[in-house]
Every structure is written in C-alpha cells, then in structure tokens.
Protein backbone atom coordinates (compact mmCIF):
# COMPACT_ATOMS: atom_id res chain seq x y z
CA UNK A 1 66.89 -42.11 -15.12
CA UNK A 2 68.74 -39.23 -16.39
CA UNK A 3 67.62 -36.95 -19.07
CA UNK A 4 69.69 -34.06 -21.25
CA UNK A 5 68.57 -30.16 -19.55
CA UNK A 6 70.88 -27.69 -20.77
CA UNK A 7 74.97 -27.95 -20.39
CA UNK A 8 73.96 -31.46 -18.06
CA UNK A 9 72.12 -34.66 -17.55
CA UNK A 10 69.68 -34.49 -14.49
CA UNK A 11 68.61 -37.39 -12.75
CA UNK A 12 64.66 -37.78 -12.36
CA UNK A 13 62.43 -40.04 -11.20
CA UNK A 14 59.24 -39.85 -12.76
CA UNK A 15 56.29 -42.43 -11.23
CA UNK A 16 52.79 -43.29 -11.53
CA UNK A 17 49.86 -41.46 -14.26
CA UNK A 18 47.47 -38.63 -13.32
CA UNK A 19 47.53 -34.96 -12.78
CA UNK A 20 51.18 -33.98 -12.62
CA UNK A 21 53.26 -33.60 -9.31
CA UNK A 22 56.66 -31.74 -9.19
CA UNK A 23 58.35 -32.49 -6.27
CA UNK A 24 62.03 -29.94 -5.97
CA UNK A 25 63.87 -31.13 -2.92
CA UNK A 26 65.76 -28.60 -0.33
CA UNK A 27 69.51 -27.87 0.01
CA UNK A 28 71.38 -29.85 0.60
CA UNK A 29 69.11 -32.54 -0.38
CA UNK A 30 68.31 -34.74 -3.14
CA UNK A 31 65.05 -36.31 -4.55
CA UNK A 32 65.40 -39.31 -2.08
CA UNK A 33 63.85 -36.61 0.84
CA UNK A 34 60.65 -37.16 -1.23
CA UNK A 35 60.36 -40.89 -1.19
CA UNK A 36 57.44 -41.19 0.84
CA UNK A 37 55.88 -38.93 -1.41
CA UNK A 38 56.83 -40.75 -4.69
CA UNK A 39 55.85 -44.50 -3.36
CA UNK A 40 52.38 -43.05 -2.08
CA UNK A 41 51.63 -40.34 -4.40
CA UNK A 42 52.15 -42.11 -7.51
CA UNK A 43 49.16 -44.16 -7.05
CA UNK A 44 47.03 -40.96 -8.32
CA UNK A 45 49.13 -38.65 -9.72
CA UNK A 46 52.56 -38.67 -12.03
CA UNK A 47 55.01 -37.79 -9.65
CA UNK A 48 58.20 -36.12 -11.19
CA UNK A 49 61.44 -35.45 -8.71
CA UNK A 50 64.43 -34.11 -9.61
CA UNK A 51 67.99 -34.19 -8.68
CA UNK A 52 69.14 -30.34 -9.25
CA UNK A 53 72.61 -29.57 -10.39
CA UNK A 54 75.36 -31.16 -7.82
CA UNK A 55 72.87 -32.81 -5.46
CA UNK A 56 72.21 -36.89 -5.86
CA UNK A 57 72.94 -38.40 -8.64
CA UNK A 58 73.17 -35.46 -10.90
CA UNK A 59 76.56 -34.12 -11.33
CA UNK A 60 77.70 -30.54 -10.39
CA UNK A 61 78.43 -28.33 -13.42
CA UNK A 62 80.44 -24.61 -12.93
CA UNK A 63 78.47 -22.48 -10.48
CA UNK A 64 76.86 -20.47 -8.85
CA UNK A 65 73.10 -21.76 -9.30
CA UNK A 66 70.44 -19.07 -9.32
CA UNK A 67 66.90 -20.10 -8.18
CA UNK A 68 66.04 -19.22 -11.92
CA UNK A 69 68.52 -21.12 -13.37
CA UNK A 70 67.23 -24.38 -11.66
CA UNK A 71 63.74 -23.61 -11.88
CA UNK A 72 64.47 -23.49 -16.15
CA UNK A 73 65.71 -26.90 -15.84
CA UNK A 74 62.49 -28.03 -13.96
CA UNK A 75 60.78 -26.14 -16.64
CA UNK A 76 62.62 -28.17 -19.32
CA UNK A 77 62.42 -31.94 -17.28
CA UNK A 78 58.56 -31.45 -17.83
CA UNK A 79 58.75 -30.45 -21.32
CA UNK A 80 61.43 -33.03 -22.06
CA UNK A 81 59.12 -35.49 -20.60
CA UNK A 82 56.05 -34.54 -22.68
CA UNK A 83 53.85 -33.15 -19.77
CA UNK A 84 51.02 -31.63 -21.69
CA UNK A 85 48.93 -30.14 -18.57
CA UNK A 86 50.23 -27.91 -15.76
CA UNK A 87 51.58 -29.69 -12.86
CA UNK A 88 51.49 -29.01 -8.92
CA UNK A 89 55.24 -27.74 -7.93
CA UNK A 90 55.47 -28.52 -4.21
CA UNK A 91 58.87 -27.04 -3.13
CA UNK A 92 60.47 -28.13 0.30
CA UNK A 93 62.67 -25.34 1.61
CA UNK A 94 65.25 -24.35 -0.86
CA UNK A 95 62.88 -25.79 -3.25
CA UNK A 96 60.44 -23.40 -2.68
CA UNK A 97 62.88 -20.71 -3.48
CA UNK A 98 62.96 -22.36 -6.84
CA UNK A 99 58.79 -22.64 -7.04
CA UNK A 100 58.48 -19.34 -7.12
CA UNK A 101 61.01 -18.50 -9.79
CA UNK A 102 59.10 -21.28 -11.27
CA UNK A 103 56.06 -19.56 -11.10
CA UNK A 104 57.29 -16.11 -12.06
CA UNK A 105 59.03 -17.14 -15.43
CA UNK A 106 56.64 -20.53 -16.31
CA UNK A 107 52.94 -19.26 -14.94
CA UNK A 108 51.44 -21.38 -17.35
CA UNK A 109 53.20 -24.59 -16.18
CA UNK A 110 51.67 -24.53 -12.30
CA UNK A 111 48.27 -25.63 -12.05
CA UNK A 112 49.02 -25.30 -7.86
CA UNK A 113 51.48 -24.32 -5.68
CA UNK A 114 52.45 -26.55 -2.27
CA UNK A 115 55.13 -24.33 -0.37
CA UNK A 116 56.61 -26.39 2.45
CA UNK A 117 58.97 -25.07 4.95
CA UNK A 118 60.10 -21.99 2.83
CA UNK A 119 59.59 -18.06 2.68
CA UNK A 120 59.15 -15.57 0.19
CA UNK A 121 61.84 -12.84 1.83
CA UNK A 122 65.44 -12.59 0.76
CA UNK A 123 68.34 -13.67 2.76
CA UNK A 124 68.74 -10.89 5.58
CA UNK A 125 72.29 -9.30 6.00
CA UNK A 126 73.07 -12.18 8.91
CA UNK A 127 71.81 -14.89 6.68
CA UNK A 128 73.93 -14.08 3.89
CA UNK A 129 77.26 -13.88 5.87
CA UNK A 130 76.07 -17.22 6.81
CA UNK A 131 76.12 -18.22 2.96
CA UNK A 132 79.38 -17.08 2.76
CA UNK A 133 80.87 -18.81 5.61
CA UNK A 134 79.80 -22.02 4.85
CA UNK A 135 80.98 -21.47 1.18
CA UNK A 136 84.32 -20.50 2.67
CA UNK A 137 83.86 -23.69 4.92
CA UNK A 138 83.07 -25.89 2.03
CA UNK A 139 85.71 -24.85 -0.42
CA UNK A 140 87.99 -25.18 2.38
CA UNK A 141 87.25 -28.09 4.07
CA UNK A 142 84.28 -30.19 1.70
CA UNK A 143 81.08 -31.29 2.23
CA UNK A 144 81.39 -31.75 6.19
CA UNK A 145 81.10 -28.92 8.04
CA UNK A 146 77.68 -27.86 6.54
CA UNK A 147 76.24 -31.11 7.11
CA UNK A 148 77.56 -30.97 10.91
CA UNK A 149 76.42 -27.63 11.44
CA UNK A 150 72.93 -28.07 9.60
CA UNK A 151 72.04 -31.75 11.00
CA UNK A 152 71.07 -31.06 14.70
CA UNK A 153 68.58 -28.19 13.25
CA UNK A 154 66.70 -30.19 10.05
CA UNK A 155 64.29 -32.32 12.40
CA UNK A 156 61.96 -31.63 14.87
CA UNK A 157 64.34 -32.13 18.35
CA UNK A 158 62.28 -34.79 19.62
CA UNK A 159 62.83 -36.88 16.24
CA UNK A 160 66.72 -37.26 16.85
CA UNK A 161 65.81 -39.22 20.14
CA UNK A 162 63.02 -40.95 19.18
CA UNK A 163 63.79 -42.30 15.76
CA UNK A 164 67.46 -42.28 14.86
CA UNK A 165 66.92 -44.26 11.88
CA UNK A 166 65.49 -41.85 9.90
CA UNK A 167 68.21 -39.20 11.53
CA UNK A 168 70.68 -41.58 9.51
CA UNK A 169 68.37 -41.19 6.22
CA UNK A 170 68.81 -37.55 6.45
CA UNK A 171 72.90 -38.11 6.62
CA UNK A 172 73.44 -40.46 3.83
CA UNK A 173 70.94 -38.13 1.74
CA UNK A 174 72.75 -34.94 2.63
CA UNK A 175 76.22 -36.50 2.07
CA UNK A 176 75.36 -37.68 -1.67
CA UNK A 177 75.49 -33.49 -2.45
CA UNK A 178 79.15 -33.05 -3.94
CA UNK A 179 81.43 -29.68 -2.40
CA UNK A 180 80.82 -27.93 -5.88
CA UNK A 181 77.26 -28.59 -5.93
CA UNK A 182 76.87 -27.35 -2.09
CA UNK A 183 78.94 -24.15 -3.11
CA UNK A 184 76.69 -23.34 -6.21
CA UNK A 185 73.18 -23.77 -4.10
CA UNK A 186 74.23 -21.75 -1.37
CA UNK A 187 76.00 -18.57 -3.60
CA UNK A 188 72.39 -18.68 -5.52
CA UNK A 189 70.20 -18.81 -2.59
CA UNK A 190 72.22 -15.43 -0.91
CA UNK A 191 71.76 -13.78 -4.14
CA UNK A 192 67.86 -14.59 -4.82
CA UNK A 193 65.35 -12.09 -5.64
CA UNK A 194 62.58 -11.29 -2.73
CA UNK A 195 59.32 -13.17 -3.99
CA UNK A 196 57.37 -10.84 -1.17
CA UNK A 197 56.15 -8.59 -4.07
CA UNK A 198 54.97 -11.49 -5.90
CA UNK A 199 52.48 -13.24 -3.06
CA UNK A 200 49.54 -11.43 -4.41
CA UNK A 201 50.11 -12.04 -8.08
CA UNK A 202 49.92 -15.68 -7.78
CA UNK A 203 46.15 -16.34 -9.04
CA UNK A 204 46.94 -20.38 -8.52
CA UNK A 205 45.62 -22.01 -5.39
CA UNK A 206 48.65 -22.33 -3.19
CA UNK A 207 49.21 -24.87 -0.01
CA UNK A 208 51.50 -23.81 2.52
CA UNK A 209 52.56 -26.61 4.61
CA UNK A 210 54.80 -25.68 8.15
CA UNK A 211 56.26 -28.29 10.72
CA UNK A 212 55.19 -26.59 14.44
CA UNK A 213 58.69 -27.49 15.72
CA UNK A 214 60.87 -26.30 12.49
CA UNK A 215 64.22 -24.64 13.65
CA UNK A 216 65.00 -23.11 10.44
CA UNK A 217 62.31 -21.62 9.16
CA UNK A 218 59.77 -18.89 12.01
CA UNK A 219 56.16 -19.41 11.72
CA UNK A 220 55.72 -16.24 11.05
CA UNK A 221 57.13 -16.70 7.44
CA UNK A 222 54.36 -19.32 7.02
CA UNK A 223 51.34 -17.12 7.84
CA UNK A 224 53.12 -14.43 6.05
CA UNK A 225 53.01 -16.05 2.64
CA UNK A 226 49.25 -17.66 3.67
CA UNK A 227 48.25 -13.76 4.21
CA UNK A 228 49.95 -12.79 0.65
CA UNK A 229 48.69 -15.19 -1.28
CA UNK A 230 44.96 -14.87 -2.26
CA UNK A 231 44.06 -18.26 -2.61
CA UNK A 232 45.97 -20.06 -0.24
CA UNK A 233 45.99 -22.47 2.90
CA UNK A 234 48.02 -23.03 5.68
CA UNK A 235 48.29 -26.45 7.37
CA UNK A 236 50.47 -26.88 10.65
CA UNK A 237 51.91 -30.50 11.25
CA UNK A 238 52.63 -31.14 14.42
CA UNK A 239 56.14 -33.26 15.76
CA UNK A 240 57.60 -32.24 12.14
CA UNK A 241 60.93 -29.72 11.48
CA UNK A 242 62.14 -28.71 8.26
CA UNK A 243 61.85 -31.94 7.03
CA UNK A 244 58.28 -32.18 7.66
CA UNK A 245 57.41 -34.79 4.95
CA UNK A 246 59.96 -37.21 6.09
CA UNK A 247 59.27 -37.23 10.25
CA UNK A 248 55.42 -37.18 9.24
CA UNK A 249 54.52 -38.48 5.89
CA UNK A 250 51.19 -40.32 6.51
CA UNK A 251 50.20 -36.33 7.63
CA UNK A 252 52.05 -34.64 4.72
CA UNK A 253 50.72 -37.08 2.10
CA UNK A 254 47.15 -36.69 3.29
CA UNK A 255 47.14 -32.75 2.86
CA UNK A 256 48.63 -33.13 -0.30
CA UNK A 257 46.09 -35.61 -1.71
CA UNK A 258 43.20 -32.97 -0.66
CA UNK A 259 44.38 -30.12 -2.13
CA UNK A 260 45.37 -31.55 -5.46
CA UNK A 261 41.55 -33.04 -5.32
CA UNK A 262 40.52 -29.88 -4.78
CA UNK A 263 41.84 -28.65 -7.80
C-alpha cells in the first residue's frame, strides 16, 4: 500500500503483529530484497518495509536524497502507521547508512539496531568519484550501466553459478529503481556524514550481520562497527555477499529472531 510522507506517497508493506521490525532495503534496491524476511518474520513480529524515494513502487521526487532525508520518512511511515513502541531498524547496505541517521535524529524510535552489510565511514575520495561517475553514467545513459557494473559484485561468486534464479531476482529488483531515483541515492550517499563518531553513543543493543564472501563491503568495516558499538554482536554468514539475506535467509532469519528475543 502506499501512504502520504512528505512531498510523496511511499509504498510499504507492513505484515504480521508483535514487536516492530523496520526493514530499509540497499541501493539500488527495493523492499522486495526483504521478502524472505517479511513472509517469515511476520509470524512474530510487525514487519514494516519500505520503498524509499525512486526505488520500487514509490516514485522518484527532485533529488538528491540525503541519508537524513530518507531516514525522516521512515520516521514518519511508523508514526503514520500508529507504531506506539520502538521498533528494530535492520538496514541492508545503503540502508544502514539510513539506520544510523535514523538513530541519530529519532533515538527514541530504535529499540535495536541490525546493521547488515554496511559501515559507519564516509565515502573515501575513490569512492566518491565513483558516485559521480555512475551519476554521470546514469543521467547519460539510464538505469543500465549501474546495474551492469554492480551485478557481478552483489552475490557471493559462487551464487551466480550455483543458483541463477535468484541472480535473476536480484535483476528484475534492481531494474524497478527509476534513473532519477538511482541519481538521488547515489549524490546522498557521497555526501553522508561519517557515523564513526557515533558507534559509541549508541546505548541500543546493535546486531551486525556480514556475508564472509561480500565484495563490496571489507570485513574489517564489520568488526570495526562491532568494536564501536558497546553493546553489539557480530555474526558471519558463510556462502552470503552483499545480499546476505537473500543467498541465505533460513541463516539470516534465524539470527534475527534471537536477537530481537533477546531484547
């Protein structure tokens, strides 16, 4: 369904009754990338995913997107929905980005954090030039180039030969994310503040979550953010990438379920 947040209409999908899950997909995803999650999570918890600005079904409005910009209209899908406890925000990539402008302007909101294939640091000098290329790519050319350049690196590499069904999930997903909406994410990611400072201010129990074979995102960053963060875990999955939830959901699922218990 969609619901009014700001200058737009987001589209949400909000499943099942319990303690509150926010699940905030990755670039250039949509809230599809969680539907393991929603069909097996929602049997103990209301699971709420959204489709940001430009990605899914939600449509693109005039750019670019800052990380706090989308994490306000999280903020508002929960109060627009009538969530009256704090939920979990699990972030997956970019969407972590977002979780902790989440937590930094809506502490009261986040009853835990899940952080899955993200980092705290800004975008080095090498990784924004890359922002700007692929803007310059997108506005030039659309959509395609990003997704060809980005594909061969989201999975673990032993996923694309042994299950190339879910490699064509992953395609139709990432080509439902219009040219403005890519354009938008990518100019707010180069320009988002470095959450480093903030690791040891976050007082909620944090999961970190890390596919062993992810080709975006070092391991390093992982353990970085697991020794920042006072309260925190970090849980390795093995034969995952960047999109550790999809290649092993049975895995991802069960380390959610215990830590939200545990809370």
């Amino acid at each position: 369904m969609k619901i009014r947040v700001g200058n737009t209409h987001l589209n949400i999908e909000d499943r099942g009754t319990g303690p509150p899950l926010l699940l905030i997909h990755g670039f250039p995803l949509n809230l599809e990338v969680w539907r393991p999650q929603i069909e097996v999570l929602s049997h103990s918890n209301r699971v709420i995913a959204v489709d940001l600005r430009g990605h899914g079904q939600s449509p693109a409005t005039p750019g670019p997107y800052p990380m706090d910009l989308l994490a306000d209209d999280c903020a508002a899908v929960l109060k627009s929905l009538e969530v009256q406890q704090p939920a979990v925000v699990c972030g997956l990539s970019m969407g972590g980005y977002i979780s902790f402008s989440f937590f930094r302007r809506h502490p009261k909101l986040v009853s835990g954090l899940i952080l899955a294939a993200t980092r705290a640091g800004a975008d080095s000098d090498q990784g924004r030039a890359s922002r700007d290329k692929a803007v310059a790519q997108t506005e030039q050319l659309g959509i395609r180039p990003v997704i060809d350049s980005m594909l061969p690196i989201l999975l673990a590499p032993n996923t694309y030969n042994e299950n190339p069904e879910l490699v064509q999930v992953v395609v139709d997903i990432v080509s439902q994310t219009s040219a403005n909406g890519m354009v938008s994410a990518l100019q707010g990611m180069k320009d988002r503040r470095d959450s480093t400072q903030l690791l040891g201010q976050i007082e909620a129990p944090a999961l970190i979550i890390h596919g062993l074979d992810d080709q975006i995102i070092p391991m390093r960053d992982s353990e970085a953010m697991r020794a920042g963060i006072p309260n925190s875990q970090l849980e390795i999955i093995p034969d995952a990438g960047h999109l550790l939830n999809l290649e092993q959901p049975e895995i991802f699922n069960r380390i959610v379920t215990s830590f939200i218990n545990q809370l």
